[in-house]
Every structure is written in structure tokens, then in C-alpha cells.
N, C-alpha and C. Protein backbone atom coordinates (compact mmCIF):
# COMPACT_ATOMS: atom_id res chain seq x y z
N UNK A 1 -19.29 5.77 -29.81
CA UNK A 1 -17.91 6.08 -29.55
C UNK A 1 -17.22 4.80 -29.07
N UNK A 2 -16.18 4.83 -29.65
CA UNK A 2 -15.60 3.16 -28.78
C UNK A 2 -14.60 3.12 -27.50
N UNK A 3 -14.84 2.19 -27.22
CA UNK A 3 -14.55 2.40 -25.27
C UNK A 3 -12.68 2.62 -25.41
N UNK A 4 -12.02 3.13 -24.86
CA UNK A 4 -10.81 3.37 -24.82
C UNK A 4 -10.08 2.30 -23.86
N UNK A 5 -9.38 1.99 -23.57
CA UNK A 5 -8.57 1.02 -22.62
C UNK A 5 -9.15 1.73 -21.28
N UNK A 6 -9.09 2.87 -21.00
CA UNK A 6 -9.51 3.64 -19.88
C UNK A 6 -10.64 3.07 -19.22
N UNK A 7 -11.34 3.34 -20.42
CA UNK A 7 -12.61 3.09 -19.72
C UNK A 7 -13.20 1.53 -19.69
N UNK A 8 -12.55 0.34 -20.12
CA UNK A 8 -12.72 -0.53 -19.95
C UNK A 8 -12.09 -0.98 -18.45
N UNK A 9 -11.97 0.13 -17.32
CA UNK A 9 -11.38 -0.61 -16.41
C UNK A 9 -12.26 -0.41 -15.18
N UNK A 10 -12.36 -0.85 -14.30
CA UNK A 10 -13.89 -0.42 -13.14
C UNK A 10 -13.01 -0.30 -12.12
N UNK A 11 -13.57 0.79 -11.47
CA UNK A 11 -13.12 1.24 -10.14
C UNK A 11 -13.72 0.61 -9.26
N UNK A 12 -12.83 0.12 -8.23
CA UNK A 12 -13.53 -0.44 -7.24
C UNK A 12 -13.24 -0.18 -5.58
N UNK A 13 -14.37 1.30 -6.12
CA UNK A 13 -14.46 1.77 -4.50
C UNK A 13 -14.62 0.72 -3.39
N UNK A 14 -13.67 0.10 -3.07
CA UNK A 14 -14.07 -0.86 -1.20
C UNK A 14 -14.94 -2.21 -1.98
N UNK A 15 -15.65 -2.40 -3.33
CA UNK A 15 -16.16 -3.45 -3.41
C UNK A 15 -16.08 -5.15 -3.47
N UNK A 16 -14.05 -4.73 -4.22
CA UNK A 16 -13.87 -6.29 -4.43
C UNK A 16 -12.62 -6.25 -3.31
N UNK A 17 -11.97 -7.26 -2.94
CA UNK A 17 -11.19 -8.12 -1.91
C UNK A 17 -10.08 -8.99 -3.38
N UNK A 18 -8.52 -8.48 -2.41
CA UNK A 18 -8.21 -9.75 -2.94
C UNK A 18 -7.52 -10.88 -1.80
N UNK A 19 -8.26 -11.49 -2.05
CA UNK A 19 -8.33 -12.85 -0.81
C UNK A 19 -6.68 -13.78 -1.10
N UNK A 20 -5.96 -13.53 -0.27
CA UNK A 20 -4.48 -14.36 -0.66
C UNK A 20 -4.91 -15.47 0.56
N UNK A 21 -4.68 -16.43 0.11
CA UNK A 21 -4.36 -17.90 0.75
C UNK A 21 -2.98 -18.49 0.52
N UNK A 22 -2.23 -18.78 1.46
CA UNK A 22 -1.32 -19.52 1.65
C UNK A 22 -1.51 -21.06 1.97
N UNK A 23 -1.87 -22.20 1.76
CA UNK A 23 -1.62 -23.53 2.21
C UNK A 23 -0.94 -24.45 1.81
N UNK A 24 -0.22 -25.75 2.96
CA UNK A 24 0.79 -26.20 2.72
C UNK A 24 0.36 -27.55 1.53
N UNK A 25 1.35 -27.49 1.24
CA UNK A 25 1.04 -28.42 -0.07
C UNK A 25 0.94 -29.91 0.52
N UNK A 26 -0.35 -31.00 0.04
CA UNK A 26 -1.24 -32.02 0.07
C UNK A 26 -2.57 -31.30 0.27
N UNK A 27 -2.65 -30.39 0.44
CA UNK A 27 -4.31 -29.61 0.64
C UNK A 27 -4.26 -29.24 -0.26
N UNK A 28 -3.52 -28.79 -1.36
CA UNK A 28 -4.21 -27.51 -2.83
C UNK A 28 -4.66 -28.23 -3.63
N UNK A 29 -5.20 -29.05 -3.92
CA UNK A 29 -6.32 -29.78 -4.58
C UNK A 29 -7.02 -29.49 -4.38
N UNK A 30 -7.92 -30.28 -2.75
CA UNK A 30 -8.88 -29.92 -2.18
C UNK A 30 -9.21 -28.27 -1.84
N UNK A 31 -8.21 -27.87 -2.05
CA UNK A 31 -8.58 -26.14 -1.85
C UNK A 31 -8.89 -25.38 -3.23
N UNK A 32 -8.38 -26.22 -4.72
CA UNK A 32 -8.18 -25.40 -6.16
C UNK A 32 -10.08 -25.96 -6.03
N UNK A 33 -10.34 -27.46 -6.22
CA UNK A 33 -11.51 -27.96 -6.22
C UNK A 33 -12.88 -26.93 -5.71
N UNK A 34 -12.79 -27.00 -4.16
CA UNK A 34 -13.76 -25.72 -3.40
C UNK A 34 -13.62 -24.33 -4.24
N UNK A 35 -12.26 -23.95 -4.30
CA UNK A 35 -12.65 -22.15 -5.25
C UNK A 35 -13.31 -22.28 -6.24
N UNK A 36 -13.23 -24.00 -7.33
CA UNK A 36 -13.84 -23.64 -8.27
C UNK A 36 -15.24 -24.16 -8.31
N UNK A 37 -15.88 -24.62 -7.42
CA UNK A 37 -17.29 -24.75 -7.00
C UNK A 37 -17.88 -23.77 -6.24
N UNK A 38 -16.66 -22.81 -5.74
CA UNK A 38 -17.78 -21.31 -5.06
C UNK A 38 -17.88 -20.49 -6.31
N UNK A 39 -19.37 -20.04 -6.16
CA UNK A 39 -19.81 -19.17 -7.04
C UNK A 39 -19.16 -17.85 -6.36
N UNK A 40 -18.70 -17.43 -5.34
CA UNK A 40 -18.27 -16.14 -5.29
C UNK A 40 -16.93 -15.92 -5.44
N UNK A 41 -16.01 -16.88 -6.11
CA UNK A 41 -14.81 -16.83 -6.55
C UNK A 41 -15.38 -16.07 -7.86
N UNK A 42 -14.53 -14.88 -8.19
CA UNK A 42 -14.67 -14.25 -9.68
C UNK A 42 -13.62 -15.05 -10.31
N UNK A 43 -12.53 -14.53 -10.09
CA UNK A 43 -11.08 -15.41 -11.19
C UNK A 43 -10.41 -15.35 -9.86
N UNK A 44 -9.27 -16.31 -9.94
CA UNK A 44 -8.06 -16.67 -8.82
C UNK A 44 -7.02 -17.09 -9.94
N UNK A 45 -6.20 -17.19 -8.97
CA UNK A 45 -4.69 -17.80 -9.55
C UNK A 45 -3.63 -18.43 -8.06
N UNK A 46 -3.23 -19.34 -8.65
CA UNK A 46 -2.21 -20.09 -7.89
C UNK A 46 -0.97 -20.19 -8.50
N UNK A 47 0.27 -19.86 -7.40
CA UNK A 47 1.51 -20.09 -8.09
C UNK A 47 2.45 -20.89 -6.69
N UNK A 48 3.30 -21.91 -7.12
CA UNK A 48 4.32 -22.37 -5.81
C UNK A 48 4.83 -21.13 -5.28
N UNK A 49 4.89 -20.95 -3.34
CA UNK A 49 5.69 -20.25 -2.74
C UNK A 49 6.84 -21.27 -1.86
N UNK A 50 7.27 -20.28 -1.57
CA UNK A 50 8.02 -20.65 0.00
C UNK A 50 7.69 -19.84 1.18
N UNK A 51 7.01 -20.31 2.17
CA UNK A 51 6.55 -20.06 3.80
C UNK A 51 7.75 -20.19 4.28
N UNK A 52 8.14 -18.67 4.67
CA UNK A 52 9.15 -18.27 5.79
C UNK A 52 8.38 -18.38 7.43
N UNK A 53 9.04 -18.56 8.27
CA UNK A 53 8.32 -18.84 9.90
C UNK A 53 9.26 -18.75 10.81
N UNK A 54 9.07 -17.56 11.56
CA UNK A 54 9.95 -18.28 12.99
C UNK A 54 9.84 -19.72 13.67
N UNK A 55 8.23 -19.68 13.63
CA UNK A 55 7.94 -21.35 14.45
C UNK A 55 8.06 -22.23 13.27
N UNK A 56 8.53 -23.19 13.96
CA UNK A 56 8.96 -24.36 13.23
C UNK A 56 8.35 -25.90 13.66
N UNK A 57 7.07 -25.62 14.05
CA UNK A 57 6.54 -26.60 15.04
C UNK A 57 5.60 -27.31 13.56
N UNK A 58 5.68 -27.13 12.44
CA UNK A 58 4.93 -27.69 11.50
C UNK A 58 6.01 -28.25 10.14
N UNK A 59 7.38 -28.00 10.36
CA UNK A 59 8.19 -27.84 9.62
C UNK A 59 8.62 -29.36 9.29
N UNK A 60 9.06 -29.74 8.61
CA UNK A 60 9.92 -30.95 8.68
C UNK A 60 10.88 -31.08 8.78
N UNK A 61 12.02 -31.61 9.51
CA UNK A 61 13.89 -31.50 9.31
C UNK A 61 13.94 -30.46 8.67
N UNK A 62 14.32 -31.31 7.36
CA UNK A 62 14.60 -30.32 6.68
C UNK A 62 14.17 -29.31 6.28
N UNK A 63 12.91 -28.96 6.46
CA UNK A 63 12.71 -27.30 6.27
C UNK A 63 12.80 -26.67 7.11
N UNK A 64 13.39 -27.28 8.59
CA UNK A 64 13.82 -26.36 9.49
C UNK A 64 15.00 -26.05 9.14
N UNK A 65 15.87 -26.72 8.70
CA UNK A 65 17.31 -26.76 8.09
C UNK A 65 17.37 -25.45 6.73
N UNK A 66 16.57 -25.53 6.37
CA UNK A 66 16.22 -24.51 5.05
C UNK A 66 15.81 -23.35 5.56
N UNK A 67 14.62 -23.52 6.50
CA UNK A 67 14.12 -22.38 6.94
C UNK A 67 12.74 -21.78 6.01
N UNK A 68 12.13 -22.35 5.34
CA UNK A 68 11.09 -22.61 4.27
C UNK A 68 10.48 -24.01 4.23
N UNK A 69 9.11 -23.71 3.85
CA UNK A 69 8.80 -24.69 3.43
C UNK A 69 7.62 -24.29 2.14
N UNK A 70 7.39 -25.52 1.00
CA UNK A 70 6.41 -25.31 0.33
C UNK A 70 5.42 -24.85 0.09
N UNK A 71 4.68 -24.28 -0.11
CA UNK A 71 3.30 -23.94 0.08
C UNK A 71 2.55 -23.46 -1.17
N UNK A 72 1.48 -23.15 -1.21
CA UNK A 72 0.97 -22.76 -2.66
C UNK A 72 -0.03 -21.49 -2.21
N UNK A 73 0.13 -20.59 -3.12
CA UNK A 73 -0.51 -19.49 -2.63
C UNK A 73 -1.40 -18.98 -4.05
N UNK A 74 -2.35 -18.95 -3.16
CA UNK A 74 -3.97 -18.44 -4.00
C UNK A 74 -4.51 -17.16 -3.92
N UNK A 75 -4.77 -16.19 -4.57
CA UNK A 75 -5.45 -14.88 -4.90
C UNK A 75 -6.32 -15.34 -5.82
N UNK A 76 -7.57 -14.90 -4.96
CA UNK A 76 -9.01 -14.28 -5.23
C UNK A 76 -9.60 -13.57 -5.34
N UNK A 77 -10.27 -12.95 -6.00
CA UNK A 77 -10.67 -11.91 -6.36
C UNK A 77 -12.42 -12.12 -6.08
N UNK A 78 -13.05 -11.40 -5.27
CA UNK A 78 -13.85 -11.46 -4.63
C UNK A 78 -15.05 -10.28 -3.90
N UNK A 79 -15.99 -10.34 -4.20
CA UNK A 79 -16.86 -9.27 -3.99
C UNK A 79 -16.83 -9.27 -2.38
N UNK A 80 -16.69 -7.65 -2.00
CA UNK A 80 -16.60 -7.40 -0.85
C UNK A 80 -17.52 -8.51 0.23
N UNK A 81 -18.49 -8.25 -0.53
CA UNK A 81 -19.90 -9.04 0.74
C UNK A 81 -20.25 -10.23 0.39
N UNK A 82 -19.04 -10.96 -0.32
CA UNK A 82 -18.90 -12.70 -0.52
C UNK A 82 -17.63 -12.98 0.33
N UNK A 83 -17.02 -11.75 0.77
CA UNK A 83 -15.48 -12.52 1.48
C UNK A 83 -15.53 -13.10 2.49
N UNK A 84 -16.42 -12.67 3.48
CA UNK A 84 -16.81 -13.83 4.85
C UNK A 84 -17.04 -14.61 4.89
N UNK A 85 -18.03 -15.09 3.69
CA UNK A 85 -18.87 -16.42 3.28
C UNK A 85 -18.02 -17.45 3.05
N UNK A 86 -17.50 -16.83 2.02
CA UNK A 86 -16.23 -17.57 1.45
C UNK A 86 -15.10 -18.16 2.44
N UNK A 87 -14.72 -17.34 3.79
CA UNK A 87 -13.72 -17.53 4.22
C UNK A 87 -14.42 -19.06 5.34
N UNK A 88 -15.91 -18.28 5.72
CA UNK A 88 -16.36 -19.67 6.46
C UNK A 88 -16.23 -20.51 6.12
N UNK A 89 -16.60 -21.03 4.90
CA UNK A 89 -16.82 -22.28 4.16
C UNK A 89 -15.17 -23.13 3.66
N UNK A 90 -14.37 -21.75 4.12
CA UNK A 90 -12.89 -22.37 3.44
C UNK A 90 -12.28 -22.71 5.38
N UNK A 91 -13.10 -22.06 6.15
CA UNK A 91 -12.71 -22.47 7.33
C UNK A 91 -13.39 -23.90 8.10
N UNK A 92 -14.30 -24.06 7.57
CA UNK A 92 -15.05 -25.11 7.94
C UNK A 92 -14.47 -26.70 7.07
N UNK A 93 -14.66 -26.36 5.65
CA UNK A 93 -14.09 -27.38 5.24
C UNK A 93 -12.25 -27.51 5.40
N UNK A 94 -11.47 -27.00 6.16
CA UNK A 94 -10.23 -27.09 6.04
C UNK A 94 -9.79 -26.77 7.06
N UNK A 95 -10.53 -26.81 8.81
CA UNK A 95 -10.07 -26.58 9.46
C UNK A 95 -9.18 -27.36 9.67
N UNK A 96 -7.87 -26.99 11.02
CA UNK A 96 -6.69 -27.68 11.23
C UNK A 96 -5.50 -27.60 9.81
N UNK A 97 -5.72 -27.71 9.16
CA UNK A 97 -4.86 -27.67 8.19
C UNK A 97 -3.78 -26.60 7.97
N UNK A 98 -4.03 -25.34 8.18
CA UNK A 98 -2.52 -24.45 8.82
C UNK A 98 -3.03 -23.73 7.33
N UNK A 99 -3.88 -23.38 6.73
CA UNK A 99 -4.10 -21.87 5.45
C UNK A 99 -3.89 -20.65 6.29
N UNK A 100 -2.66 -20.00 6.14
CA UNK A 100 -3.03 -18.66 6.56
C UNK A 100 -3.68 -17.66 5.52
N UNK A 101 -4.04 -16.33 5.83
CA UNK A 101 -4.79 -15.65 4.37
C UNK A 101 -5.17 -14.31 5.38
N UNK A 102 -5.06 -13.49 3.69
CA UNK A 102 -5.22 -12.10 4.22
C UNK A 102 -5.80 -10.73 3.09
N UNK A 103 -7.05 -10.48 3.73
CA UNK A 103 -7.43 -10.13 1.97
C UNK A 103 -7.07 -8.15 2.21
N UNK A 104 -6.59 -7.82 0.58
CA UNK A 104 -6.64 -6.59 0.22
C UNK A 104 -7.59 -5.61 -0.39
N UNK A 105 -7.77 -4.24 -0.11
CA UNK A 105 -9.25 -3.71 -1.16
C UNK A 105 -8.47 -4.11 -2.64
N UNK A 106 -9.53 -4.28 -3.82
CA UNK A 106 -8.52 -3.99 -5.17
C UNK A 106 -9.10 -2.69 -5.20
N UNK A 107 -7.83 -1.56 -5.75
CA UNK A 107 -8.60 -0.27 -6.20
C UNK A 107 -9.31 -0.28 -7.51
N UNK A 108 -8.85 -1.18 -8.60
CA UNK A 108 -9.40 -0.54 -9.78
C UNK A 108 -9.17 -2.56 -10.93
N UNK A 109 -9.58 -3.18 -11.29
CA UNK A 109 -9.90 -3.88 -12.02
C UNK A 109 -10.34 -4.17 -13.92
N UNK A 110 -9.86 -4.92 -14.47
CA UNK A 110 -10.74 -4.82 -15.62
C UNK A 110 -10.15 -6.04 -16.52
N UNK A 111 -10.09 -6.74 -17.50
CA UNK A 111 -9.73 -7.41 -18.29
C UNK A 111 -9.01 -6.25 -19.83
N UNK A 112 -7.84 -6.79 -20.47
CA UNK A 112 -7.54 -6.71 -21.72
C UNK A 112 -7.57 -7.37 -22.50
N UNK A 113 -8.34 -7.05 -23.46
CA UNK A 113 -8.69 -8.30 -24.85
C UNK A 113 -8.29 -7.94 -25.93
């Protein structure tokens, strides 16, 4: 029988995480580099944001003047019981640097081909 779109999609009771990273831009190199040498990165994606903040103690002039600043934000997609690992190793190699991040369950996953 051939698989329907349906069923090409996996539920994912509590298993995968999606790991959002925020960091300010001169680090997303060194941060695209590390996701793609961890084996517990499944797929990610990065797109330019803007970091809204009350504190402004990292800001420059002018992005206090703006009220934003640059940043690049990363979603990962990530097996539940790789997300700690992952977060150590992104905390260790990048401490000080100001990544905030905050991961979600995914409910349900799959690729279209």
C-alpha cells in the first residue's frame, strides 16, 4: 500500500525539542560551525532577527536609539535526551557571549518529497 502524506509524518510524543538560539551577530559563525559538527543537531535553520530589550547595557548608541539590535536566530531540532548535551557544549564553548535560547516540545514532524 503506499504511504499517504499522513503517514509520512511522526508523532512526537515529548521526544524531539525545538532548541531556538538567539546570538548577537560576530558569534554566528562560530555557532553555524559547532551545530554542524554536533551529531545531535538533526536539521536547523538560521534567519536575521532583531533583539528587542529593556536593558540596554549590551546595546550600542545606536541600537539604543532604535531600540533593537541584530542578532541571528537558530532552531534546532533535537532529540529530547541530546538537548542538555547540546546546550552544555554550546555553553561551554560560548560562554559570556550573551546567546539567549529556549527550547519547545515539537508535536508532530516529517519531511515532504
Amino acid at each position: 500500500m503506499p504511504a499517504t502524506p499522513a503517514s509520512r509524518l511522526r508523532r512526537c510524543a515529548m521526544s524531539k525539542q525545538c532548541l531556538t538560539l538567539v546570538c548577537p551577530l560576530g558569534t554566528e559563525e562560530a555557532l553555524l560551525d559547532a551545530l554542524l559538527e554536533e551529531s545531535a543537531s538533526e536539521v536547523f535553520t538560521s534567519v536575521p532577527v532583531y533583539s528587542h530589550s529593556a536593558a540596554h547595557t549590551s546595546l550600542s548608541a545606536q541600537e539604543q536609539v532604535m531600540g533593537r539590535s541584530r542578532s541571528l536566530q537558530l532552531q534546532v531540532l533535537v532529540d529530547e535526551g541530546n538537548l542538555v548535551a547540546l546546550l552544555e557544549r554550546i555553553r561551554a564553548d560560548f560562554s559570556g557571549v550573551g546567546i539567549r535560547f529556549w527550547a519547545t516540545p515539537v508535536a508532530i514532524d516529517g519531511e515532504i518529497k
